[in-house]
C-alpha atoms as a PDB file:
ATOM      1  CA  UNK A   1     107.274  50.944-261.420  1.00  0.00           C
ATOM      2  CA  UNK A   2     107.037  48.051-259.581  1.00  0.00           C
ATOM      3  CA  UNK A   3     108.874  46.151-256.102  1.00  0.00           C
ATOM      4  CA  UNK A   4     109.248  42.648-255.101  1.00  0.00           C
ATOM      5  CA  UNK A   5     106.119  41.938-253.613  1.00  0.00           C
ATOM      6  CA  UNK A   6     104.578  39.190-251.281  1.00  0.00           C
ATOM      7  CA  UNK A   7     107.041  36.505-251.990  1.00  0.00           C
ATOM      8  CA  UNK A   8     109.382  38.689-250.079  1.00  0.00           C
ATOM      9  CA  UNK A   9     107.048  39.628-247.486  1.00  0.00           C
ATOM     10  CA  UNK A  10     105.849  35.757-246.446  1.00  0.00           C
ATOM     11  CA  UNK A  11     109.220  34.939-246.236  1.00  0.00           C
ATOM     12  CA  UNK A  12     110.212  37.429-243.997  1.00  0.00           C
ATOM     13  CA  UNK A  13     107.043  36.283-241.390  1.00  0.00           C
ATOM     14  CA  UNK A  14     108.312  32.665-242.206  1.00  0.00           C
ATOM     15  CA  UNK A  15     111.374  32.891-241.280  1.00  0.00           C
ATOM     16  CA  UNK A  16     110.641  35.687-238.354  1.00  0.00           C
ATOM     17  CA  UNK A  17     107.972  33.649-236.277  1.00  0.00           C
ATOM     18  CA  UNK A  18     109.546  33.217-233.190  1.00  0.00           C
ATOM     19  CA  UNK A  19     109.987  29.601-232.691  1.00  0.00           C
ATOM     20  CA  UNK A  20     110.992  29.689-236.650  1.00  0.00           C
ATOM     21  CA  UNK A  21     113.019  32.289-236.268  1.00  0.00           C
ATOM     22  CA  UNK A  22     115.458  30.459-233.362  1.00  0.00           C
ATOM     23  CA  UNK A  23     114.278  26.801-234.564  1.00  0.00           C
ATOM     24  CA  UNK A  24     116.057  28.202-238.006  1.00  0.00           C
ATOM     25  CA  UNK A  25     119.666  28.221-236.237  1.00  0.00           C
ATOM     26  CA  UNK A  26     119.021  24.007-235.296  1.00  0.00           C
ATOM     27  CA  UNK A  27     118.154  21.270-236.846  1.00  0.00           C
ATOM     28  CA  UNK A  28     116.670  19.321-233.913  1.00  0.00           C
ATOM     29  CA  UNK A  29     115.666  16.147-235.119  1.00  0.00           C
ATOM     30  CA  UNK A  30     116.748  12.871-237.285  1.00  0.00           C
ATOM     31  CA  UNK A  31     114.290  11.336-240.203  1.00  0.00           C
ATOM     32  CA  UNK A  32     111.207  13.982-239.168  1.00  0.00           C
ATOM     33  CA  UNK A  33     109.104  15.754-241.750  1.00  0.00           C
ATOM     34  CA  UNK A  34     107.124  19.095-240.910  1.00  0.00           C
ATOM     35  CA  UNK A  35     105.097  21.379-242.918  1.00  0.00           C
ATOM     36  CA  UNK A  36     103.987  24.763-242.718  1.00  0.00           C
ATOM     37  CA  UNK A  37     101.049  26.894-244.456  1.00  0.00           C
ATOM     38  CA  UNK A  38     100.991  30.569-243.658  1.00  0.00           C
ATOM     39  CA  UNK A  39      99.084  33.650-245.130  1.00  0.00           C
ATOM     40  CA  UNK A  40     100.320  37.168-245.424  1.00  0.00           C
ATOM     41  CA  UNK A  41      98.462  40.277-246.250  1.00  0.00           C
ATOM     42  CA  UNK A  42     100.925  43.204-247.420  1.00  0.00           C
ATOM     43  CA  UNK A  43      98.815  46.728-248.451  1.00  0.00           C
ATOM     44  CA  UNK A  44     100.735  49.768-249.519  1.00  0.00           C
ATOM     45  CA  UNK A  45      99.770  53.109-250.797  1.00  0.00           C
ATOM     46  CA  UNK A  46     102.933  54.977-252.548  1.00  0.00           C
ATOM     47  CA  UNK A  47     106.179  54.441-254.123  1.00  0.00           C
ATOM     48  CA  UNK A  48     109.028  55.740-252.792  1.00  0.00           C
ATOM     49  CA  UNK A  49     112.062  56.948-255.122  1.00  0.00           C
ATOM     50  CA  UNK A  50     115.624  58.577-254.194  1.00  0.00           C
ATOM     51  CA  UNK A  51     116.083  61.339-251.945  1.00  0.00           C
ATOM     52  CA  UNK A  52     112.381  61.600-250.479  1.00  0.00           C
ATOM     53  CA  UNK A  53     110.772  61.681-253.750  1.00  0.00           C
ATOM     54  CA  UNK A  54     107.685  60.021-253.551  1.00  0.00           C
ATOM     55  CA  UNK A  55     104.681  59.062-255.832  1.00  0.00           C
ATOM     56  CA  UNK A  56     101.171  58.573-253.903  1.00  0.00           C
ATOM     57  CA  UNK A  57      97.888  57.422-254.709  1.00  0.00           C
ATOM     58  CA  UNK A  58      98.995  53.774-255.941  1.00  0.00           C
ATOM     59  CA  UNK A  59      97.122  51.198-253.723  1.00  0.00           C
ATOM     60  CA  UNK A  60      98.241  47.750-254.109  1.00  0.00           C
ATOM     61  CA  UNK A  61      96.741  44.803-252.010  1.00  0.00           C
ATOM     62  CA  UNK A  62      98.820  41.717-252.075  1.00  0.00           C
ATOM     63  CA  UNK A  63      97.881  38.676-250.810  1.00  0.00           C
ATOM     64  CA  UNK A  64     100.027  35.033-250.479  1.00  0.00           C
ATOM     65  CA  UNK A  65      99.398  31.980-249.282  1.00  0.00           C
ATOM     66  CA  UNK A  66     103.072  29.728-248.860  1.00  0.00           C
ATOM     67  CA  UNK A  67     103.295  25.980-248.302  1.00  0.00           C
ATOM     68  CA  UNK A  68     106.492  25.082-246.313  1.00  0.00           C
ATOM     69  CA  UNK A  69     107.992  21.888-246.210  1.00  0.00           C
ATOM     70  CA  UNK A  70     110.722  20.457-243.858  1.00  0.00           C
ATOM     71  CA  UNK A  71     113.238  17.145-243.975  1.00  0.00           C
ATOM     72  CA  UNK A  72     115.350  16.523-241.073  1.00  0.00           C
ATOM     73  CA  UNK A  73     117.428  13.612-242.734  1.00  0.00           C
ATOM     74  CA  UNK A  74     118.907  11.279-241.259  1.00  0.00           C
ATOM     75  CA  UNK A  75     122.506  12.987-241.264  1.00  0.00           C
ATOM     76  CA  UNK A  76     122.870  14.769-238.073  1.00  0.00           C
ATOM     77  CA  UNK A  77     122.078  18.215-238.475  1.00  0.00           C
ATOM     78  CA  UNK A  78     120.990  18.181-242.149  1.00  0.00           C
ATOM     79  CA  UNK A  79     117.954  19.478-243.065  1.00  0.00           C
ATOM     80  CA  UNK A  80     116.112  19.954-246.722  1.00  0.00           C
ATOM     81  CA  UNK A  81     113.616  22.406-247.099  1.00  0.00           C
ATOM     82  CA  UNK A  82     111.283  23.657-249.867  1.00  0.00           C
ATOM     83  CA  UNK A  83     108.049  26.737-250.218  1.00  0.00           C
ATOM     84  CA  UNK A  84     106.098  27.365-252.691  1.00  0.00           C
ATOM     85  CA  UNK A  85     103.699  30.645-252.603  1.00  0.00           C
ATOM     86  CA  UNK A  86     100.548  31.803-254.235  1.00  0.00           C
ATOM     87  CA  UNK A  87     100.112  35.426-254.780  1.00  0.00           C
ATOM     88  CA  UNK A  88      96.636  37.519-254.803  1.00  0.00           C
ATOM     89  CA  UNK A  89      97.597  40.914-256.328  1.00  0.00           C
ATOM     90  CA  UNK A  90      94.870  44.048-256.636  1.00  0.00           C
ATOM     91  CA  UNK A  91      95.695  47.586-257.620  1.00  0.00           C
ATOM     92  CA  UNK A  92      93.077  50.281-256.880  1.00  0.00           C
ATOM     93  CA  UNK A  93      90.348  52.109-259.232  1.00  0.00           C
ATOM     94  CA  UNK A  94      92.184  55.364-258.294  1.00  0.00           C
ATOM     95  CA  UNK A  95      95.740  54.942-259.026  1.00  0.00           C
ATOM     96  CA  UNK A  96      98.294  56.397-260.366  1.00  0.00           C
ATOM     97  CA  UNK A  97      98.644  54.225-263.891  1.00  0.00           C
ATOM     98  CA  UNK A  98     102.304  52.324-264.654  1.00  0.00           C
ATOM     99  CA  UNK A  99     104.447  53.989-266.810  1.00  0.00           C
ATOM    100  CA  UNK A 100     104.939  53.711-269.842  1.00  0.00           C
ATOM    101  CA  UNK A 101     102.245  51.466-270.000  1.00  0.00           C
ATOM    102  CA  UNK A 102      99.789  49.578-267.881  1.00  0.00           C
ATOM    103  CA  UNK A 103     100.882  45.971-266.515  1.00  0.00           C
ATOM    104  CA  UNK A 104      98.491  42.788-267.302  1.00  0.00           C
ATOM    105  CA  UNK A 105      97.432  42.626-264.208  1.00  0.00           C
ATOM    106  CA  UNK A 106      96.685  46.295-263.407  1.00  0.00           C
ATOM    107  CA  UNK A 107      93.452  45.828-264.203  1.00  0.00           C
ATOM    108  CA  UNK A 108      91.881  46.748-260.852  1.00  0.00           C
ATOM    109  CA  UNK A 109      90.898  42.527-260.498  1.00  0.00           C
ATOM    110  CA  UNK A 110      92.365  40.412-258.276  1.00  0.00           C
ATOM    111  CA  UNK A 111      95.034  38.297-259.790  1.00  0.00           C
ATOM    112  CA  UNK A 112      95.905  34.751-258.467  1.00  0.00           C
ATOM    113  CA  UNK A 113      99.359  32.616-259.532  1.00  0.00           C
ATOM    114  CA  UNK A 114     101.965  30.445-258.206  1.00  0.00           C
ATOM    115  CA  UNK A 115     105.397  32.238-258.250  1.00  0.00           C
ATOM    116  CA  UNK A 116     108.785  30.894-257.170  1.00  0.00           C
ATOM    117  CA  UNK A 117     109.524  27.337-255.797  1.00  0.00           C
ATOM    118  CA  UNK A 118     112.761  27.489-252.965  1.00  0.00           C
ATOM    119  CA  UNK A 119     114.583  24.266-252.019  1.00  0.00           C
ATOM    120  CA  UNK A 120     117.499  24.013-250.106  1.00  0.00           C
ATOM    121  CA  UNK A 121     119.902  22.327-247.634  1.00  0.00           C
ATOM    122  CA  UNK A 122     120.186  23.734-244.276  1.00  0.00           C
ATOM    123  CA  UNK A 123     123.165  22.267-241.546  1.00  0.00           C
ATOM    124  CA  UNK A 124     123.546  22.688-238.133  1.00  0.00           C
ATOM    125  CA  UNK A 125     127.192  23.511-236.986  1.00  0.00           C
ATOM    126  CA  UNK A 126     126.514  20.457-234.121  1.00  0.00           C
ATOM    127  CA  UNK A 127     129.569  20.748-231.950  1.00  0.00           C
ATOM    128  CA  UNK A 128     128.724  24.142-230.749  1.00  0.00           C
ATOM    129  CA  UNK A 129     125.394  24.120-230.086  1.00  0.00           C
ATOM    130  CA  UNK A 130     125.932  24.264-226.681  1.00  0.00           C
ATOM    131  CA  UNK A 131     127.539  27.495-227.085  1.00  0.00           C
ATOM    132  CA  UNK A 132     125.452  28.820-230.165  1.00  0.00           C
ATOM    133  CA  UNK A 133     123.220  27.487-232.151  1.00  0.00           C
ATOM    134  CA  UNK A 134     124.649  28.378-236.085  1.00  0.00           C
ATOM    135  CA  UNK A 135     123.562  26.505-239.426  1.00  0.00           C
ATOM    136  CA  UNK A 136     124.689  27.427-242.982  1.00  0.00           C
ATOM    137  CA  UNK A 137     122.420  27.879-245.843  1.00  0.00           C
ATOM    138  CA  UNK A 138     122.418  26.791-249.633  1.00  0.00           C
ATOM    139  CA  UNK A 139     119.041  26.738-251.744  1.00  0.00           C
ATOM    140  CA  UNK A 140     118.087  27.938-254.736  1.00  0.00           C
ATOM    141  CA  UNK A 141     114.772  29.968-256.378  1.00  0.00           C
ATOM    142  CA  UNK A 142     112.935  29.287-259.987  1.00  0.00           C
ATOM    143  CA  UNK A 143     110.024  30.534-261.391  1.00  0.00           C
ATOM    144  CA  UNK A 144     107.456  28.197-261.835  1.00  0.00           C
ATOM    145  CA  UNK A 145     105.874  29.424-264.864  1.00  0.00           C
ATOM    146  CA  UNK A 146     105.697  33.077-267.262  1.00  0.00           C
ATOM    147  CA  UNK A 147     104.285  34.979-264.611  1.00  0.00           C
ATOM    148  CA  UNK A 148     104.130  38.735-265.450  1.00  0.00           C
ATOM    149  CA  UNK A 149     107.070  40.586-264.090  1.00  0.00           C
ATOM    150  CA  UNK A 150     105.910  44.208-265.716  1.00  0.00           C
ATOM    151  CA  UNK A 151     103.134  46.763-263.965  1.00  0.00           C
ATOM    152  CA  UNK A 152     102.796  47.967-260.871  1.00  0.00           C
ATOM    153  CA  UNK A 153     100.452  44.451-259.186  1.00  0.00           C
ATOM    154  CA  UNK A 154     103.459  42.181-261.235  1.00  0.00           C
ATOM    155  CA  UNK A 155     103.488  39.326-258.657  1.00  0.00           C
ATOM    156  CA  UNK A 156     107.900  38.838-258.694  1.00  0.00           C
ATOM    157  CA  UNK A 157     111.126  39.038-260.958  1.00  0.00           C
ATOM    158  CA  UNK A 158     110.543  36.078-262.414  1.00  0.00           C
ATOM    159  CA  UNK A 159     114.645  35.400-262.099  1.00  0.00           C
ATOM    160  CA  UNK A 160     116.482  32.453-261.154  1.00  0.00           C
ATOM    161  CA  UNK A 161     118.829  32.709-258.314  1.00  0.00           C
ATOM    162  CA  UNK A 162     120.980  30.586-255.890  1.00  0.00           C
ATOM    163  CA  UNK A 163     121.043  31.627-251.906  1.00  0.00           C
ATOM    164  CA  UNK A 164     123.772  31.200-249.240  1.00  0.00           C
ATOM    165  CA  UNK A 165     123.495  32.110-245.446  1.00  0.00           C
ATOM    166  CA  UNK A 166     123.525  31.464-242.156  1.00  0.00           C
ATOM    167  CA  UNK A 167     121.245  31.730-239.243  1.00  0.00           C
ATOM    168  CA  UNK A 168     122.260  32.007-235.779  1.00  0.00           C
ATOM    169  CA  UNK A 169     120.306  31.831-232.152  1.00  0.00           C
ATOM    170  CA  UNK A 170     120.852  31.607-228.801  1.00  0.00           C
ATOM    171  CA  UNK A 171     119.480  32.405-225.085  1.00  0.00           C
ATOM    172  CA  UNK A 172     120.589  34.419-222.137  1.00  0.00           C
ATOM    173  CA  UNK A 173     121.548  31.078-220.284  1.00  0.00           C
ATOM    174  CA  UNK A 174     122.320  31.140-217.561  1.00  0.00           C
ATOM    175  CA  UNK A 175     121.335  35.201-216.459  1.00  0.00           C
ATOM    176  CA  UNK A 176     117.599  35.368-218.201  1.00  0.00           C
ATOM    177  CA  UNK A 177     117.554  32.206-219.858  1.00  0.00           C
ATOM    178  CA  UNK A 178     114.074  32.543-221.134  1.00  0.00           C
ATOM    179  CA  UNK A 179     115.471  35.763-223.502  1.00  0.00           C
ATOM    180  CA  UNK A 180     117.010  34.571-226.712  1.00  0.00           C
ATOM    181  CA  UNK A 181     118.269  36.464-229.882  1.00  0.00           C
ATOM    182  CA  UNK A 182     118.365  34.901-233.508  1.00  0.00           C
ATOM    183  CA  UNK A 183     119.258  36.179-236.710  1.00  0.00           C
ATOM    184  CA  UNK A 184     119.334  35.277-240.339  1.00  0.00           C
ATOM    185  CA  UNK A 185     121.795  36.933-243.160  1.00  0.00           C
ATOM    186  CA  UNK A 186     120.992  35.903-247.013  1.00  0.00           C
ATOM    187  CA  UNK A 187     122.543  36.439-250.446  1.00  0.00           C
ATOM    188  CA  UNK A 188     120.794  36.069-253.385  1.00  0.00           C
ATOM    189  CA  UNK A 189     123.045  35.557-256.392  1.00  0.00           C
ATOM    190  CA  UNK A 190     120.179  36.209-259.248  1.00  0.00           C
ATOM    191  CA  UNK A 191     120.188  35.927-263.182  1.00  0.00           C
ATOM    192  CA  UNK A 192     120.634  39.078-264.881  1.00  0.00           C
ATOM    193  CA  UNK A 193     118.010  40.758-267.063  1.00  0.00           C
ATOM    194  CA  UNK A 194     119.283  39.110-270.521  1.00  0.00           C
ATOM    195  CA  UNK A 195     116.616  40.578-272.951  1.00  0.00           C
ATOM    196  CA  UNK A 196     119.314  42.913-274.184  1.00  0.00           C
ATOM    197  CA  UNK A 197     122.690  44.163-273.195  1.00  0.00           C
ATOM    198  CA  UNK A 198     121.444  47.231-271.457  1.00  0.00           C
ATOM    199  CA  UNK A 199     119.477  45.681-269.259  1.00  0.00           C
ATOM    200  CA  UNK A 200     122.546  43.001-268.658  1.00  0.00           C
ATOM    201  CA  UNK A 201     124.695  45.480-267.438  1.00  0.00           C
ATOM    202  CA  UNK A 202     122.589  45.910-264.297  1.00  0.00           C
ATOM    203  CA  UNK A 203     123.430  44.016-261.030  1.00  0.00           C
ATOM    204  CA  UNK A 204     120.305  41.393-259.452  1.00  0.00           C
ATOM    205  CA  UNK A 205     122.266  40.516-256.605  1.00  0.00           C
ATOM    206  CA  UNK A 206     120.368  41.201-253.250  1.00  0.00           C
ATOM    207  CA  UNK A 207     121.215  40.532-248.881  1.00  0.00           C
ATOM    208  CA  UNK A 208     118.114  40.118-246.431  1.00  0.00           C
ATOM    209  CA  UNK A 209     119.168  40.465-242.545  1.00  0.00           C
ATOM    210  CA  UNK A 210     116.517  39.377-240.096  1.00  0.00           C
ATOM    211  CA  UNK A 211     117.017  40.354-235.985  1.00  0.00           C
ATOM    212  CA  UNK A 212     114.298  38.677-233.010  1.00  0.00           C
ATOM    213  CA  UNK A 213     114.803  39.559-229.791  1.00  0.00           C
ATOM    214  CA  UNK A 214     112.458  37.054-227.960  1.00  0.00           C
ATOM    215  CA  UNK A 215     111.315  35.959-224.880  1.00  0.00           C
ATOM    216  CA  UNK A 216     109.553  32.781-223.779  1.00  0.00           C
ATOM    217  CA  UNK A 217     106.293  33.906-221.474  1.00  0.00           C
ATOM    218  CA  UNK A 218     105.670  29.990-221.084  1.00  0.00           C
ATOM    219  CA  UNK A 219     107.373  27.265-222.161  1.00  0.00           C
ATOM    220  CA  UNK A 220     105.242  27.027-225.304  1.00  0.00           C
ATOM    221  CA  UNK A 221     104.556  30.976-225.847  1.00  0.00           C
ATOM    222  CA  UNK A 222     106.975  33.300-227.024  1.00  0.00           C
ATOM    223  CA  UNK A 223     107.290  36.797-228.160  1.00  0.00           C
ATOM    224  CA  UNK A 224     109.691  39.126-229.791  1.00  0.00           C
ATOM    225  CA  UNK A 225     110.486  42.532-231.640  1.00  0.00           C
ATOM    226  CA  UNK A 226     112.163  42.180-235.061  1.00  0.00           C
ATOM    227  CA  UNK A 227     113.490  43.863-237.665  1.00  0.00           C
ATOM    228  CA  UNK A 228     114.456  43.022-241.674  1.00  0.00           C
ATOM    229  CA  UNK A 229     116.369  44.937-244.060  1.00  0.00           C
ATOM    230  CA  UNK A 230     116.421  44.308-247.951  1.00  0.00           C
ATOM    231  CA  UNK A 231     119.586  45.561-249.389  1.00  0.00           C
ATOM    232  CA  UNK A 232     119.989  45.362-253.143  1.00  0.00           C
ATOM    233  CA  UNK A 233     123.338  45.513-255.007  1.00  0.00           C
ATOM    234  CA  UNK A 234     123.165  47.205-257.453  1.00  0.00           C
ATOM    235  CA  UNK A 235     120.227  48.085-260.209  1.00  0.00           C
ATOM    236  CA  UNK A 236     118.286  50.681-261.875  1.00  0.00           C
ATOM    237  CA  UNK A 237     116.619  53.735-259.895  1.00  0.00           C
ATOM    238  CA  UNK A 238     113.154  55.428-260.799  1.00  0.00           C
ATOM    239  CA  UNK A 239     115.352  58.785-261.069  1.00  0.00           C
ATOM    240  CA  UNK A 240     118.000  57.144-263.299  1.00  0.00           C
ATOM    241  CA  UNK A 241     115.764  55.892-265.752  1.00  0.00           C
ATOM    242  CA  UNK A 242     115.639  59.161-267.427  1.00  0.00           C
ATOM    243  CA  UNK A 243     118.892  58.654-268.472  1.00  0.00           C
ATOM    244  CA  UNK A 244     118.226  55.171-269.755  1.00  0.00           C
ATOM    245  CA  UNK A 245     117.641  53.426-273.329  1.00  0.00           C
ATOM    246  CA  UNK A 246     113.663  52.639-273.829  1.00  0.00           C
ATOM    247  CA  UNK A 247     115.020  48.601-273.212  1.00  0.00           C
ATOM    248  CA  UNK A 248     115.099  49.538-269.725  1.00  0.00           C
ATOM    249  CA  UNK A 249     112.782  51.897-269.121  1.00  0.00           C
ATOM    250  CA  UNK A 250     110.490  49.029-270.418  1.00  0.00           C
ATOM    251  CA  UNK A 251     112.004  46.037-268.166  1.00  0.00           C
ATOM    252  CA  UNK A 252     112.556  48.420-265.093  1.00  0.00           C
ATOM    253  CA  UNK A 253     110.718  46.156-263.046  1.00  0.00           C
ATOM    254  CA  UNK A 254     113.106  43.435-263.055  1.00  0.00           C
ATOM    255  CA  UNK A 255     115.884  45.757-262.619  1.00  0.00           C
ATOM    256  CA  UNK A 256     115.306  48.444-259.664  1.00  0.00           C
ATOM    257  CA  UNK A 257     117.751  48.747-256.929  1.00  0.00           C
ATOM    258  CA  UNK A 258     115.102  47.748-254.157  1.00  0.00           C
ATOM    259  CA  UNK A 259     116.080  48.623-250.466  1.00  0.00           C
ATOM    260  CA  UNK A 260     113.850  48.389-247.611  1.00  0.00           C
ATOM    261  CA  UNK A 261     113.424  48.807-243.827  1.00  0.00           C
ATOM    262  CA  UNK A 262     110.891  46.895-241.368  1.00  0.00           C
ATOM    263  CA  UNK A 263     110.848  46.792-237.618  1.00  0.00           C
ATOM    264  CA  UNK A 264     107.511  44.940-235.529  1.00  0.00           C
ATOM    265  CA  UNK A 265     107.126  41.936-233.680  1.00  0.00           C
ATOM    266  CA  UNK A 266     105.375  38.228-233.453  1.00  0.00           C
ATOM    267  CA  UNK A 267     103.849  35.963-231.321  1.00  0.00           C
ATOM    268  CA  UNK A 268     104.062  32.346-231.349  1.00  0.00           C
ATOM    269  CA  UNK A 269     102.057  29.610-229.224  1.00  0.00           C
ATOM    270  CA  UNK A 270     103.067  25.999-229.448  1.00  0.00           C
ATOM    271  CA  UNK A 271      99.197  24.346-229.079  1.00  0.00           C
ATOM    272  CA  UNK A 272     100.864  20.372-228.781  1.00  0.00           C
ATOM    273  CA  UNK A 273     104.424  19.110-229.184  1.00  0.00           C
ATOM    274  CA  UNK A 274     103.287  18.933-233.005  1.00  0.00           C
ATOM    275  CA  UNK A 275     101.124  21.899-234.000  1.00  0.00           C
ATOM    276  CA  UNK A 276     102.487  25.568-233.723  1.00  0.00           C
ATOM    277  CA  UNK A 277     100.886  28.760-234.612  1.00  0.00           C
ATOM    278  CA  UNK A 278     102.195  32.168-235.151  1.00  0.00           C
ATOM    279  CA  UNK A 279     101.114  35.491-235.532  1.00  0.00           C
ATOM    280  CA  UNK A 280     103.930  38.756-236.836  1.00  0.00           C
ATOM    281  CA  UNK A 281     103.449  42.055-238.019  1.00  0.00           C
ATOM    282  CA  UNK A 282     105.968  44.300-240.199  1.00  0.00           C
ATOM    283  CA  UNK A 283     105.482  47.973-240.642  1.00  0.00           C
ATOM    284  CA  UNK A 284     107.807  49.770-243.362  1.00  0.00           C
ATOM    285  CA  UNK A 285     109.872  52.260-241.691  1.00  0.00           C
ATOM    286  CA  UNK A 286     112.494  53.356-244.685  1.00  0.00           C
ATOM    287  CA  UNK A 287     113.260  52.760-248.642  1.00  0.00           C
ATOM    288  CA  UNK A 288     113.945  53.401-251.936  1.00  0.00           C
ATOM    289  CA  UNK A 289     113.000  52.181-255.768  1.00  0.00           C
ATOM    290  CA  UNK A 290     110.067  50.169-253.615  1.00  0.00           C
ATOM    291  CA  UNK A 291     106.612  50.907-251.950  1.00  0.00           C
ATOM    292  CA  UNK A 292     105.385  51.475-248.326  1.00  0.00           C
ATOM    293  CA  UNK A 293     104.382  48.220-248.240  1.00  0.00           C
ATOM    294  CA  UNK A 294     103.114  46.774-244.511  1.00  0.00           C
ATOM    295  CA  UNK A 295     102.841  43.162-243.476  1.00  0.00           C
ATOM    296  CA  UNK A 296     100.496  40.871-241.410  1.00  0.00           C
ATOM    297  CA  UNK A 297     100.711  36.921-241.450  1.00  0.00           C
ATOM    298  CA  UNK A 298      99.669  33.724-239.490  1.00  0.00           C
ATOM    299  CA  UNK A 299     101.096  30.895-239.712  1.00  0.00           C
ATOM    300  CA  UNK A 300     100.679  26.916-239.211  1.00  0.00           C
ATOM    301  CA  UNK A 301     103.514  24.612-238.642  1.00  0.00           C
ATOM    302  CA  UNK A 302     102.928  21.012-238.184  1.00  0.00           C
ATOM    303  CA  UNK A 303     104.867  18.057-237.108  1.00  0.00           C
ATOM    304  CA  UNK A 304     103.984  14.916-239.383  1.00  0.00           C
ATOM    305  CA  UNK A 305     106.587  12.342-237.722  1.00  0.00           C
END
């Protein structure tokens, strides 16, 4: 009875940061390279199933580190992108155990491994930006490796999957033109679960929304509220899986219908005209077939040339 855990949750403080939240909707330069390293620490305590049913005592502390890397190409408004993130899983002494059996890394030690490795293209919609700022969004994830995908501290999916989006930002220019709004919409188009045809029949398919509402203190600080939403479509649920052949019950952390709900905020301070850091919080407000899982990241982004 597991969720999606910190590869989710670093990307959402990636891509939430507020000068990577707006700087997501442009692609400012020609033939620069930047790179980012960021660290997110994401404890929760329950799971949460349909209709307010609930299952406490299950502490989990995850723990990722993410290297980002950026390409502005040469191409006007083309960009190539890529992250990789390590993940630090721990469940607690006291927990409720996995069911039907315990995970390999519910152990109660910490567990360390590389995940997924994202690489895309992202393009900037150029004659508009004057007007909005708007860039589209193809990449796609693999695994890097067998990683476990079953137990409660199992580190990701372990699926394949190709992304499309957009992002789009802009300010109040020229009423408040230090407040700006940006926002991000993603869908994952994942592998199904092909051990068996059971499991096959379930949907992987997921959408992740972002929303900043930011405001620029100085002109190198900003802050901003946020929000993120997870919306699967389709999948198993905790309650349904009584109704489900043992092949599922046994892969059914690969296959829950996840949904989640996070509002906070984040602070970003731009130190020189290369180095940016970045500071965001998440705190889970709503979900189901996922845990009440909390976030809290910095983050480092640095302009090589």
């Amino acid at each position: 009875m597991r969720l999606t855990v910190s590869s989710i949750a670093t990307a959402i403080l990636l891509s939430a940061a507020p000068g990577a939240a707006r700087a997501q909707a442009f692609v400012e330069g020609e033939n620069s390279l930047s790179m980012g390293l960021s660290y997110t620490y994401a404890p929760s305590g329950k799971l949460l199933m349909e209709d307010s049913f609930e299952i406490p005592n299950i502490k989990i502390l995850a723990h990722t580190v993410s290297l980002d890397v950026e390409y502005d190409t040469p191409v006007p408004g083309l960009a190539v992108d890529g992250r990789l993130d390590m993940v630090g899983v721990k469940l607690g002494s006291d927990s409720f155990p996995h069911f039907p059996s315990p995970g390999p890394y519910d152990d109660g030690d910490f567990h360390f491994t590389p995940t997924d490795l994202r690489a895309g293209l992202r393009y900037q919609i150029k004659p508009i930006e004057k007007i909005v700022g708007l860039s589209l969004v193809a990449a796609g994830s693999i695994p890097t490796h067998d990683y476990p995908t079953f137990g409660l501290t199992a580190p990701g999916h372990g699926l394949k999957a190709f992304i499309l989006g957009a992002n789009i930002a802009r300010t109040f220019d020229p009423l408040l033109p230090r407040l700006f709004v940006a926002g991000t919409y993603e869908y994952a188009f994942r592998e199904k679960v092909d051990v068996d045809p059971e499991t096959e029949k379930f949907p992987r398919n997921f959408s992740s929304i972002s929303a900043q509402l930011g405001y620029f203190i100085t002109d190198r600080l900003e802050v901003d509220a946020a929000a993120n939403w997870r919306i699967s479509h389709g999948g198993a649920t905790f309650l349904g899986l009584t109704t489900e052949p043992m092949v599922v019950l046994l892969h059914h952390d690969q296959l829950l219908d996840e949904d989640f709900f996070l509002v906070g905020g984040d602070v970003g301070y731009q130190i020189t005209d290369e180095l940016g850091l970045a500071a965001g919080a998440r705190i889970f407000v709503s979900g189901e077939n996922t845990r009440n899982q909390n976030l809290f990241g910095i983050s480092a982004h640095y302009l090589v040339f």
